[in-house]
Protein backbone atom coordinates (compact mmCIF):
# COMPACT_ATOMS: atom_id res chain seq x y z
CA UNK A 1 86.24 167.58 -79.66
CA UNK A 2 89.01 165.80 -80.44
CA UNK A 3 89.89 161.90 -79.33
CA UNK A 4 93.74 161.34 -77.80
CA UNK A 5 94.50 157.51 -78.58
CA UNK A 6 97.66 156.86 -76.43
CA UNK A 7 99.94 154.50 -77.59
CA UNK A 8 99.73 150.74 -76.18
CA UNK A 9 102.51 150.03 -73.55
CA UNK A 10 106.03 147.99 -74.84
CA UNK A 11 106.15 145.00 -73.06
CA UNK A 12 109.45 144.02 -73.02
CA UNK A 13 110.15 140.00 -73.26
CA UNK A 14 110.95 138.21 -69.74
CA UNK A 15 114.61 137.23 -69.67
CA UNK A 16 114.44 133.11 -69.65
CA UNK A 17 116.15 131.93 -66.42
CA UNK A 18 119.46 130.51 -66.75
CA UNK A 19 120.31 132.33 -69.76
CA UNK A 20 120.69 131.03 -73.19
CA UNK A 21 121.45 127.62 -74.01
CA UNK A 22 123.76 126.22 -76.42
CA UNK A 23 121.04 125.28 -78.60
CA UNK A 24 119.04 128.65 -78.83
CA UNK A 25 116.93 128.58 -76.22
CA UNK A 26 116.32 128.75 -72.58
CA UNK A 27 117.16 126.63 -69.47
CA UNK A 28 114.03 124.30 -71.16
CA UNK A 29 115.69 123.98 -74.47
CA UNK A 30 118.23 120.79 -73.53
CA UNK A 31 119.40 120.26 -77.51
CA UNK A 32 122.85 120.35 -77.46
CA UNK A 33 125.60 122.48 -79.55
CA UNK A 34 126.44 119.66 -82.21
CA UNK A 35 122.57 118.55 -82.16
CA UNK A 36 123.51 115.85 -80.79
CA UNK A 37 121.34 114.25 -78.01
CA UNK A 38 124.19 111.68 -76.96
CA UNK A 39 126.26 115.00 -75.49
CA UNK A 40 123.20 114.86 -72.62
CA UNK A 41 124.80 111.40 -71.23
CA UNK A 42 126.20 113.48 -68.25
CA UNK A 43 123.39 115.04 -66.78
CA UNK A 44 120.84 111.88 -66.81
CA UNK A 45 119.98 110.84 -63.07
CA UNK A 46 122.74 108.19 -61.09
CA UNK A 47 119.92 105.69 -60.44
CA UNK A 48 121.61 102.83 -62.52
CA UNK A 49 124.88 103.15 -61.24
CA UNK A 50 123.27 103.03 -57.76
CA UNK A 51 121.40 99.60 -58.87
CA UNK A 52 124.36 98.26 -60.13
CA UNK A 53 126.05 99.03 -57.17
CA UNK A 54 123.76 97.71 -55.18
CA UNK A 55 123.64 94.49 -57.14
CA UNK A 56 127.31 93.88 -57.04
CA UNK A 57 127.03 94.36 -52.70
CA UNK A 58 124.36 91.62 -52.89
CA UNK A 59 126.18 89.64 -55.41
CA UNK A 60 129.63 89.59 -53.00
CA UNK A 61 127.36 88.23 -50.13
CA UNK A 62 126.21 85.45 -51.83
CA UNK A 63 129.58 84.29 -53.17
CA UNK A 64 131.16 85.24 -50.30
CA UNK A 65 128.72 83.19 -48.28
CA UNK A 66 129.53 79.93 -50.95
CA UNK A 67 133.13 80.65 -49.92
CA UNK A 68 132.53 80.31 -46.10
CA UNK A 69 130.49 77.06 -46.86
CA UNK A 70 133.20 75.33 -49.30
CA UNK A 71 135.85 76.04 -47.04
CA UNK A 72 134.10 74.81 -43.75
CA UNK A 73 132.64 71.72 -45.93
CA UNK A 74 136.57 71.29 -47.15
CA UNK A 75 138.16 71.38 -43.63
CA UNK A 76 135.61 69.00 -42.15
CA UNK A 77 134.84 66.56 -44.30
CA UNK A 78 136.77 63.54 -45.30
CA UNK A 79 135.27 62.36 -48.76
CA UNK A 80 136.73 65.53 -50.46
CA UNK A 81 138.11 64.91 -53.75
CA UNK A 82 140.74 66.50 -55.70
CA UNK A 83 140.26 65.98 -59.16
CA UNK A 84 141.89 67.44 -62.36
CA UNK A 85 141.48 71.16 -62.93
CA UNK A 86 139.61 71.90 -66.36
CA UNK A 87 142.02 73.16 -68.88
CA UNK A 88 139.40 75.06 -70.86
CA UNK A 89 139.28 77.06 -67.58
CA UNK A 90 142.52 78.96 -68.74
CA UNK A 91 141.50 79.82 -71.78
CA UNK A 92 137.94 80.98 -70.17
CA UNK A 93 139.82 83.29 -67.89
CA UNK A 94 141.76 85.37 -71.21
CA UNK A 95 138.59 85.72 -72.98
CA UNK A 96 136.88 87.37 -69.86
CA UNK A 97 139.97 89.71 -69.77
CA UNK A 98 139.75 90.48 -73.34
CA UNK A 99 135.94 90.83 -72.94
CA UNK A 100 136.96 94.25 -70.44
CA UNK A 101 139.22 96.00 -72.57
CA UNK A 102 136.78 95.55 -75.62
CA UNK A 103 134.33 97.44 -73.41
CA UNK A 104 136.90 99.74 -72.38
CA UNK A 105 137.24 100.74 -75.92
CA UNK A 106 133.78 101.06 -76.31
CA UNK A 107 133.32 103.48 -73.14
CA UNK A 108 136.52 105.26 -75.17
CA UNK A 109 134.80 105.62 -78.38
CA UNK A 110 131.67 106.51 -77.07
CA UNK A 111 132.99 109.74 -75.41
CA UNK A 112 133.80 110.78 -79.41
CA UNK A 113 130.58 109.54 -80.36
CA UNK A 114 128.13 111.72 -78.56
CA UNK A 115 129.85 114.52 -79.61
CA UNK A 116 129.86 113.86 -83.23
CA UNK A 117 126.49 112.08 -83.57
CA UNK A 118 125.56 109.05 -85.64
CA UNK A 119 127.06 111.05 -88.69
CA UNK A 120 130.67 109.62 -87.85
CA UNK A 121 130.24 105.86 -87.80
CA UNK A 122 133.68 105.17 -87.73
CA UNK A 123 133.42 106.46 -84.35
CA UNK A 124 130.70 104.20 -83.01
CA UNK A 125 131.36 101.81 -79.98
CA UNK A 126 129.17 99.43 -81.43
CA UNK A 127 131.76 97.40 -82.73
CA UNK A 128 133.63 97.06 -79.47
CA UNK A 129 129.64 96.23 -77.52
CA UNK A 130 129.31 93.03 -80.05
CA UNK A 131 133.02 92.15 -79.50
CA UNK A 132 132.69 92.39 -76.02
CA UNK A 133 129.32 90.30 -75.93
CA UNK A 134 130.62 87.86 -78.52
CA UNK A 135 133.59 86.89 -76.11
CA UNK A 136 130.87 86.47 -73.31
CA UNK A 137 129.53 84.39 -75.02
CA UNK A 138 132.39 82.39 -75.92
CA UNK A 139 132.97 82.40 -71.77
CA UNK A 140 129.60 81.19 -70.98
CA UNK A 141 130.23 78.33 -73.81
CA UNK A 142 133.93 77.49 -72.11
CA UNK A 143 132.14 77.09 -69.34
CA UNK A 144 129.97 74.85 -70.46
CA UNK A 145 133.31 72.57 -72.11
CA UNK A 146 134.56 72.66 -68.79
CA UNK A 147 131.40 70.76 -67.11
CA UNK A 148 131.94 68.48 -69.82
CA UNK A 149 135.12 68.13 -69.19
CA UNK A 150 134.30 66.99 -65.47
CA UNK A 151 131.70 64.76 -66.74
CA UNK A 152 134.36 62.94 -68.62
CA UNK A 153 136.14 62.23 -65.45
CA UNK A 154 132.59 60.71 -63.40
CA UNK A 155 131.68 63.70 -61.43
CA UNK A 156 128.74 64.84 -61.69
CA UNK A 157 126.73 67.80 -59.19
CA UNK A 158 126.27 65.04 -56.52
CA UNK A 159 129.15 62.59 -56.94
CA UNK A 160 131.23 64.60 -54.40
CA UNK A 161 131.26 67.65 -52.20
CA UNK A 162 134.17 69.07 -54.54
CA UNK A 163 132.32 68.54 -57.56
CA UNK A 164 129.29 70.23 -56.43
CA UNK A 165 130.88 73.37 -55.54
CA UNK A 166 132.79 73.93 -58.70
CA UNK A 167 129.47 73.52 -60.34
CA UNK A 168 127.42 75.73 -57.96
CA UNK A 169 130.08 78.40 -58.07
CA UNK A 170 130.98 78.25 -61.56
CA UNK A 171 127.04 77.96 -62.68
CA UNK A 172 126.04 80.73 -60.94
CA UNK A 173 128.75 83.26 -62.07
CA UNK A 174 127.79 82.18 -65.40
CA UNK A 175 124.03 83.27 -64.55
CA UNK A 176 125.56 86.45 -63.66
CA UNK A 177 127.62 86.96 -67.07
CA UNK A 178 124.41 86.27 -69.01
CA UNK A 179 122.95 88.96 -67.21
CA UNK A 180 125.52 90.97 -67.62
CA UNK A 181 125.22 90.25 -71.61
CA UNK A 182 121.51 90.97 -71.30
CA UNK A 183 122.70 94.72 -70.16
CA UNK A 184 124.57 95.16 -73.03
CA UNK A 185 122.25 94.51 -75.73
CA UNK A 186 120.40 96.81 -73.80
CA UNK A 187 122.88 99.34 -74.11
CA UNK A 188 123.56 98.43 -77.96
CA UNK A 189 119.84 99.23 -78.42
CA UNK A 190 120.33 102.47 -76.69
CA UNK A 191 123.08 103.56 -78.82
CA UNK A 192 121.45 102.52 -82.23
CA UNK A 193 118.92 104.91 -81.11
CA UNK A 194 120.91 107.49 -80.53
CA UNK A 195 119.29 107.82 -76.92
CA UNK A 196 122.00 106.17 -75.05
CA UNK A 197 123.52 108.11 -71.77
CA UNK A 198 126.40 108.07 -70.29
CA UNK A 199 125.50 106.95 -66.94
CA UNK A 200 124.04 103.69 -68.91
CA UNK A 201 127.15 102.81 -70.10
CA UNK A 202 129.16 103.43 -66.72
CA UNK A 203 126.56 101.36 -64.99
CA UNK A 204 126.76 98.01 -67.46
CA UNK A 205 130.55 98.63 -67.29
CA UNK A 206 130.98 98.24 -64.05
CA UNK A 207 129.02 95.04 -63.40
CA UNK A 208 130.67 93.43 -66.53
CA UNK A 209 134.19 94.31 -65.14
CA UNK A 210 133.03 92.96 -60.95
CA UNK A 211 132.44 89.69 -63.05
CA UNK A 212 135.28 89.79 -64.25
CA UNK A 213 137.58 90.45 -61.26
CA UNK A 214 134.84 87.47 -59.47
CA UNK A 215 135.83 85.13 -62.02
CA UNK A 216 139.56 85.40 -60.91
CA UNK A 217 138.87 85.24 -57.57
CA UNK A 218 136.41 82.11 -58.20
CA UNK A 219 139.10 81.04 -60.62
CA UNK A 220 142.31 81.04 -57.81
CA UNK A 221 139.51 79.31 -55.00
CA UNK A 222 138.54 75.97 -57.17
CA UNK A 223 142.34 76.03 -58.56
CA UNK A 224 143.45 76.03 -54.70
CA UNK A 225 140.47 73.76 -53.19
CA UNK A 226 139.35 71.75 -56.00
């Protein structure tokens, strides 16, 4: 008696959902076109821009809370003292401008960057993230010229109400800048890994450029009060 032997059933394969990617696979393969894994900046989570936000609402409190006390302490006291306004404090204020539009380029650049990978270093916003920290730091040191500067005249934190307020204020914004700096190596690591994203960037950005507009604001007070 003969033996039928059916053929085994085609199984045909299961469509992947979302189609096919850019990089040859599914909705789970997330390489990009180029290969590059820069090009994923955009779709990484907002949770540092939402820190950063948050940090710059609790940072305008605080100095907003100094400003209420210096200009009470000013209108009711009578041992305020004027004294002369630091002249490195000019210079200060350029170099945190130019410190912004070096990390604009760098945001600028990095846009070309993550599309063309590590293989086009002339492309790299590296260059702009040290120029941009080197000038912070040349803020943070102007800063420090300018307490000297005050020293030279005989005030010191407690000589005078006036005095201690332009070193409170000016102090703690230059905490703030170092932390600021402390984000962008951060970021410079990123990018030298090639694992930076995009929302990183945007995120040390913006806190670098708040202390910069809080420097002019802190800048116009002491030139007014002080």
């Amino acid at each position: 008696m003969a033996t039928t032997v059916h053929e085994p059933p085609k199984i045909k394969p299961r469509a992947r959902k979302g189609g096919t990617g850019s990089g040859g696979g599914g909705w789970r393969d997330r390489t990009p076109r180029g290969g590059s894994v820069l090009a994923l900046g955009d779709r990484s989570p907002a949770a540092s821009k939402t820190g950063v936000w948050v940090g710059i609402a609790a940072i305008t409190m605080s100095f907003a809370a100094l400003t209420s006390a210096l200009v009470v302490r000013q209108g009711s006291a009578t041992d305020w003292r004027h004294f002369t306004f630091p002249s490195i404090l000019y210079l200060n204020s350029l170099v945190l401008l130019a410190s912004s539009f070096t990390l604009e380029f760098a945001r600028r650049r990095f846009a070309r960057f993550a599309i063309l990978g590590p293989d086009e270093p002339s492309t790299s916003p590296l260059r702009w993230l040290h120029a941009t920290l080197a000038l912070g730091l040349l803020f943070v040191g102007g800063q420090y010229v300018a307490w000297v500067q005050l020293r030279s005249q005989g005030l010191y934190l407690a000589t005078n109400p006036s005095s201690s307020f332009f070193y409170v204020l000016t102090a703690v914004h230059a905490l703030h800048v170092l932390g600021g700096m402390g984000g962008l190596i951060y970021v410079s690591s990123k990018l030298r890994r090639s694992v930076l994203r995009k929302n990183t960037l945007d995120a040390a950005s913006h806190y670098w450029h708040f202390m910069d507009i809080l420097w002019l604001y802190l800048f116009l007070l002491l030139w007014m009060k002080v």
